[in-house]
Every structure is written in C-alpha cells, then in structure tokens.
Protein backbone atom coordinates (compact mmCIF):
# COMPACT_ATOMS: atom_id res chain seq x y z
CA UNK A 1 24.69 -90.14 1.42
CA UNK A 2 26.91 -90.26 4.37
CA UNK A 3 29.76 -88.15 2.76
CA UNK A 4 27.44 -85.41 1.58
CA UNK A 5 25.90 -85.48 5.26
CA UNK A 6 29.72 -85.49 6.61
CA UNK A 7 30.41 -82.52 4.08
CA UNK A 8 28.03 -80.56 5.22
CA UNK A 9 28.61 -80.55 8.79
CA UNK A 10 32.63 -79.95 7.93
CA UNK A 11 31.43 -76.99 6.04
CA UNK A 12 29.08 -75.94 9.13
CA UNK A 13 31.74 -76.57 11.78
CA UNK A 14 34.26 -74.17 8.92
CA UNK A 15 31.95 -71.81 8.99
CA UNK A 16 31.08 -71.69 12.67
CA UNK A 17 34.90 -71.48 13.46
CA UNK A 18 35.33 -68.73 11.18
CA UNK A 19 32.55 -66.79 12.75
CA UNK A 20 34.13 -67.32 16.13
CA UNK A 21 37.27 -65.80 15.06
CA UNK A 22 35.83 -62.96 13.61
CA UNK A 23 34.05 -62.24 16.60
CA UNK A 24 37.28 -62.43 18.91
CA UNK A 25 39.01 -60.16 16.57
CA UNK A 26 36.51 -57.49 16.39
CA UNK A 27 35.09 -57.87 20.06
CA UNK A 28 36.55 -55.00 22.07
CA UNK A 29 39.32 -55.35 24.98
CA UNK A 30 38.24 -55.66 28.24
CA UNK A 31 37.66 -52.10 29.60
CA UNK A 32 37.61 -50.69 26.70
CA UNK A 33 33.93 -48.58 25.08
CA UNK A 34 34.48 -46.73 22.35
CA UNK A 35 34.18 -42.71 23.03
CA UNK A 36 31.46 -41.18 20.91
CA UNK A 37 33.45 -37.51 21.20
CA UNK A 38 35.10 -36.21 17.89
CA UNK A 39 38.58 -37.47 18.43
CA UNK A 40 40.09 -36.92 14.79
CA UNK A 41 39.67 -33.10 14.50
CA UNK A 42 41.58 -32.47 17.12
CA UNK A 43 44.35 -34.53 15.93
CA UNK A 44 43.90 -33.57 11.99
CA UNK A 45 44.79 -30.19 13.51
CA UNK A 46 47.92 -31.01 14.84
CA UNK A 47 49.06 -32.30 11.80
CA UNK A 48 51.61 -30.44 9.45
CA UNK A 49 53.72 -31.27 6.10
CA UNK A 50 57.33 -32.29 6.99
CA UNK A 51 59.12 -32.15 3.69
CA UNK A 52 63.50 -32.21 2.83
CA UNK A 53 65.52 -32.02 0.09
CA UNK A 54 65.50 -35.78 0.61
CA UNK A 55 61.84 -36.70 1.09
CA UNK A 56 57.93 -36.16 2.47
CA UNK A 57 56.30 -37.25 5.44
CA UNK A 58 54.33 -35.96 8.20
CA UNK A 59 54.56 -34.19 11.57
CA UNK A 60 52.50 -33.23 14.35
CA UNK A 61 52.32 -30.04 16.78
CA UNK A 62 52.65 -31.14 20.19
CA UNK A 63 50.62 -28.13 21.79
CA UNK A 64 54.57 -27.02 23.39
CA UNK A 65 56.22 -23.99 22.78
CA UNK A 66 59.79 -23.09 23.36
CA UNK A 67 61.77 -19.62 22.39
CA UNK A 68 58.08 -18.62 21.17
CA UNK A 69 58.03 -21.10 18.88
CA UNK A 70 56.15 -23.97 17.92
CA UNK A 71 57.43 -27.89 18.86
CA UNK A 72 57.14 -30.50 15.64
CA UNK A 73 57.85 -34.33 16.30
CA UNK A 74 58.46 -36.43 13.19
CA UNK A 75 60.69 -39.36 12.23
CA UNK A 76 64.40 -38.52 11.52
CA UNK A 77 64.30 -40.24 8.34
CA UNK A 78 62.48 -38.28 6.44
CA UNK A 79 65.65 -35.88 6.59
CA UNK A 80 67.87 -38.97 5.86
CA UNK A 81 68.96 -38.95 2.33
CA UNK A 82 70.94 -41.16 -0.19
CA UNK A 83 72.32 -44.63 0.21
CA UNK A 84 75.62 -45.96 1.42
CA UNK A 85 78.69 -43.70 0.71
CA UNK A 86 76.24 -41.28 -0.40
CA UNK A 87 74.09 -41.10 2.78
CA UNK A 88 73.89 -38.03 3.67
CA UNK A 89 71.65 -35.40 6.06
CA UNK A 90 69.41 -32.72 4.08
CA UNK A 91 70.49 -29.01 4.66
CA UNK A 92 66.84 -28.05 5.12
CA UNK A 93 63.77 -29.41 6.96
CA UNK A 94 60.45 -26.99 6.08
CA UNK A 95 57.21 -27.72 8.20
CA UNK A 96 53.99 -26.43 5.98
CA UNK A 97 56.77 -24.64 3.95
CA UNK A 98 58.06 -22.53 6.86
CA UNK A 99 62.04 -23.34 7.87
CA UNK A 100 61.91 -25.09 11.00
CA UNK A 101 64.98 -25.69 13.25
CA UNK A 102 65.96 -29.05 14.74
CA UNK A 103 66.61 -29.32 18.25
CA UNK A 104 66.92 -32.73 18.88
CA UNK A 105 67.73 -36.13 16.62
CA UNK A 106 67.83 -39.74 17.58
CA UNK A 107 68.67 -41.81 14.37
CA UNK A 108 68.24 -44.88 16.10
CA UNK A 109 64.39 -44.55 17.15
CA UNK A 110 63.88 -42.67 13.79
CA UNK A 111 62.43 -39.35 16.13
CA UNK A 112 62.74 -35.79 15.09
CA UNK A 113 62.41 -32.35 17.02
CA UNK A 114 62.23 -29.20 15.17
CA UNK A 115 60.88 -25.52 16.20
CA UNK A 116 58.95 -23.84 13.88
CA UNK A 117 57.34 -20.15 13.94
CA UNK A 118 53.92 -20.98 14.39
CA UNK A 119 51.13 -18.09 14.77
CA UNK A 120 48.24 -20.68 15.68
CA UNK A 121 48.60 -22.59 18.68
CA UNK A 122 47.32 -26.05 19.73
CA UNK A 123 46.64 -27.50 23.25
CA UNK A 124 48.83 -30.10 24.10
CA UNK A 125 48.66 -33.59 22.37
CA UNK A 126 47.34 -35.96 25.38
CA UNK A 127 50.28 -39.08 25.65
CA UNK A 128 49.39 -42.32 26.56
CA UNK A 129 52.62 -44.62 27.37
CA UNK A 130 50.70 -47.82 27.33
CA UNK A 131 48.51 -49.51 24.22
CA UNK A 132 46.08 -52.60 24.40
CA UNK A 133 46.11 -55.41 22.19
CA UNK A 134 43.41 -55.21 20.16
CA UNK A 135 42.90 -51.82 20.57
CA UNK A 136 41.60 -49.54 17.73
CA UNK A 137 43.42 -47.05 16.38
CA UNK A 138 43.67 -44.10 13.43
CA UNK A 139 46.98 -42.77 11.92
CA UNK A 140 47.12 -39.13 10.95
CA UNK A 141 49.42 -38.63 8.07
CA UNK A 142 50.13 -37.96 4.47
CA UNK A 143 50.72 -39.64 1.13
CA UNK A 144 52.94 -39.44 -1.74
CA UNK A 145 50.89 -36.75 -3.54
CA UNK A 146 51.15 -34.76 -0.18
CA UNK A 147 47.51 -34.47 0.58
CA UNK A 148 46.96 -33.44 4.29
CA UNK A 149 45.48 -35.52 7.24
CA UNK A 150 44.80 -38.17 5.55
CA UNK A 151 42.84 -40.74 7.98
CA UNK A 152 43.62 -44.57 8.18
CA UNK A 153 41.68 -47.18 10.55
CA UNK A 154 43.43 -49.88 12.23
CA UNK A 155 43.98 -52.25 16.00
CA UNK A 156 46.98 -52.68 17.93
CA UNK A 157 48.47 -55.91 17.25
CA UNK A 158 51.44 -56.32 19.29
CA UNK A 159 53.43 -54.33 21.85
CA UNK A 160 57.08 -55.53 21.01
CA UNK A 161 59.81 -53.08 23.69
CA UNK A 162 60.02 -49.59 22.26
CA UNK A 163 57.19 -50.05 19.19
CA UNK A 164 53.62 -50.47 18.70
CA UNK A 165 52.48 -52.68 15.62
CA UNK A 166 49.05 -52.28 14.60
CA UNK A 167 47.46 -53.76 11.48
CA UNK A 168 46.54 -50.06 9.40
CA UNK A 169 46.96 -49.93 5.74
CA UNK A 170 48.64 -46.50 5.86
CA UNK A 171 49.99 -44.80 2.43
CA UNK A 172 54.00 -43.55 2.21
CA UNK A 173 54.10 -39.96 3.68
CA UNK A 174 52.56 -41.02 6.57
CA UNK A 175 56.09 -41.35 8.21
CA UNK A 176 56.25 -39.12 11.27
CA UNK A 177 52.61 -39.21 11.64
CA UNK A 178 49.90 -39.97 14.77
CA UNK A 179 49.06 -43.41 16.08
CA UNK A 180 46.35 -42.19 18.03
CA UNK A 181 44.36 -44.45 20.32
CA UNK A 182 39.98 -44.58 18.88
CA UNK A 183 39.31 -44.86 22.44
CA UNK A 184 40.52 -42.19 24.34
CA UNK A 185 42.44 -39.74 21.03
CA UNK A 186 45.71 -40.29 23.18
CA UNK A 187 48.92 -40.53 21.31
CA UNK A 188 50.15 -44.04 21.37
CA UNK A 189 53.35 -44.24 18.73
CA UNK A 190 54.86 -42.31 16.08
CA UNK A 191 54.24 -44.27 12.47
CA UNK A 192 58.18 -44.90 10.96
CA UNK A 193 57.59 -47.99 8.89
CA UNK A 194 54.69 -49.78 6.71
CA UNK A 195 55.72 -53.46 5.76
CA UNK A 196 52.80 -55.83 4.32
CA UNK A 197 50.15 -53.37 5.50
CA UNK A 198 51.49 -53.58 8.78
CA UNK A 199 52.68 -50.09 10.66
CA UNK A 200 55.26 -49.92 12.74
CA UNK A 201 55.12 -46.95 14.82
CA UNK A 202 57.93 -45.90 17.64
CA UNK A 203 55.93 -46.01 21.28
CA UNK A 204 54.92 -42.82 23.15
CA UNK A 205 57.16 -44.30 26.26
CA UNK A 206 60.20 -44.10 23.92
CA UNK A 207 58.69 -40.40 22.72
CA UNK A 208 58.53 -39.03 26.12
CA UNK A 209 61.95 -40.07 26.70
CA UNK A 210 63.40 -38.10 23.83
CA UNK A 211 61.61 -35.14 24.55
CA UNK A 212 62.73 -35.10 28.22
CA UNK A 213 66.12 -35.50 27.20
CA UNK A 214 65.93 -32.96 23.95
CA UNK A 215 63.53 -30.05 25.67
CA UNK A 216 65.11 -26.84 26.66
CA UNK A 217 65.46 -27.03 30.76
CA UNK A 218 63.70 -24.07 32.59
C-alpha cells in the first residue's frame, strides 16, 4: 500500500513539474503583450522568390530604393553553387523571375544585396537590432516546391554574437527569408540555416551593418 501511495505522489509531483515548465516556456517575457494588429501581411508583401542557377530561397523588399530600383536582402548562399574544386558563383540571380543586380556580398554572414526593377513599392521594413529570449516570432519564406510566403511560428531561443536562434520548424527555401518579431512585426534576423528544427537566422545588428557599408552614399 505504501508504494502505490508513494507512486502516486511521484507521478503527481511529475506531473506538477511538467506543468510548471510548460508554463515558463509559454509565459510571455517581461514587457512583452502580444499586438493584436495584422503583422504578417505586411511582411508576406515584402517577400519575393530568390532563385540561381544553383538554388531557391527567399528574399525580402526592404521598402529602399536606389538608381530607381528596388533593394532585395537574401542570404549569399543561395547563389553559392557546387562543392569543393567545383564551388563556384551562379552567373544569374532572378528575384520573382526579373534579373536583379547584386550590389553588395558578404560570404561570411551569408547576406545578399541585389537591385531589382520593381514597379510596386513597399514602405520600409521596420529593424529591430535587439531580440528577447523567449520572444515569439514568424519566418516569412519559401519551400522546396517554391510556394510563396509561406508562414512558420516559433520563440527566440538564444542570442549567440551576430545570430538569433529561435526554435521554428521552417521548410528549405526559406533561406534568405524574415525573422520577424510577433510582437512588434520588426525584423529581427535573416533565416540562413535550419538544423534539428532549429533556425539560425543572421541578426538585424549584423544586417544594418552590411547595408551601411554596401548602400550607395548620397
């Protein structure tokens, strides 16, 4: 009789534990209420279709123009093609099917600027250069059958220098992509790797430093 009775409460006290941890995990940050304004459309309208003679990914318009046309940022990967010996840059980058120019490359943070004609504009993609543990986030990207805007849910899990982890189970294609912030629709990162359902996204502080240093002065 005393085991049962001593099983039980171990099964209570599991249980009870459990319950605590979920509630930690999904109780928001300090400072943090969720916005009830429509924060996807806008960025499911930045979104465009980065594709090379090497691969597919994803893009976004960042609302700035320059020679009258239209700024993409993506990752420089997706214009990275072949292995070893054979590694080799692709001779054409399209955005939505339209030949876009690149004006700035950084191989090492995976970021990619390119200038594309562009008859619609966008306002300009609000940047946030700091994230929140346990914040919630979206990705905007694609997938491998190329289907546009496709949404993911997700929180920030850790902050490490230069990235922003957050736990989203995001498809391939989504490479180049949003990390937007659920809170505030503020970019956060730019998605560049998915490893166990874990994405790995280069941080908007490292993103504003490559377009300050890739932008055409006035």
């Amino acid at each position: 009789m005393k085991r049962i009775k001593h099983s039980i409460v171990a099964r209570s006290l599991r249980a009870v534990f459990a319950l605590a941890l979920i509630m930690i995990w999904c109780r928001p940050e300090p400072g943090i209420s969720l916005s009830k304004a429509d924060l996807v459309s806008p960025a499911r309208e930045r979104f465009v279709l980065v594709t090379s003679d090497c691969l597919l990914g994803s893009g976004f318009l960042t609302g700035y123009q320059e020679g009258g046309k239209a700024e993409v940022v993506t990752a420089y990967h997706l214009i990275r093609c072949g292995q070893g010996k054979e590694k080799h840059q692709s001779k054409s980058v399209m955005v939505d099917g339209v030949v876009a120019e690149i004006h700035g490359a950084d191989s090492t943070q995976d970021l990619l600027r390119l200038l594309v004609p562009r008859p619609h504009i966008v306002s300009r993609i609000p940047i946030r250069t700091q994230s929140i543990l346990g914040e919630p986030v979206f990705t905007v990207g694609s997938n491998p059958h190329g289907d546009r805007a496709v949404i993911a849910w997700g929180k920030v899990l850790i902050t490490p220098p230069g990235e922003v982890t957050a736990k989203v189970p995001v498809a391939h294609g989504t490479s180049g992509g949003q990390l937007m912030s659920a809170v505030d629709g503020a970019l956060i990162g730019v998605p560049v790797r998915e490893e166990f359902g874990f994405t790995n996204a280069v941080s908007s502080t490292v993103l504003v430093q490559f377009l300050e240093r890739t932008r055409k002065p006035f």
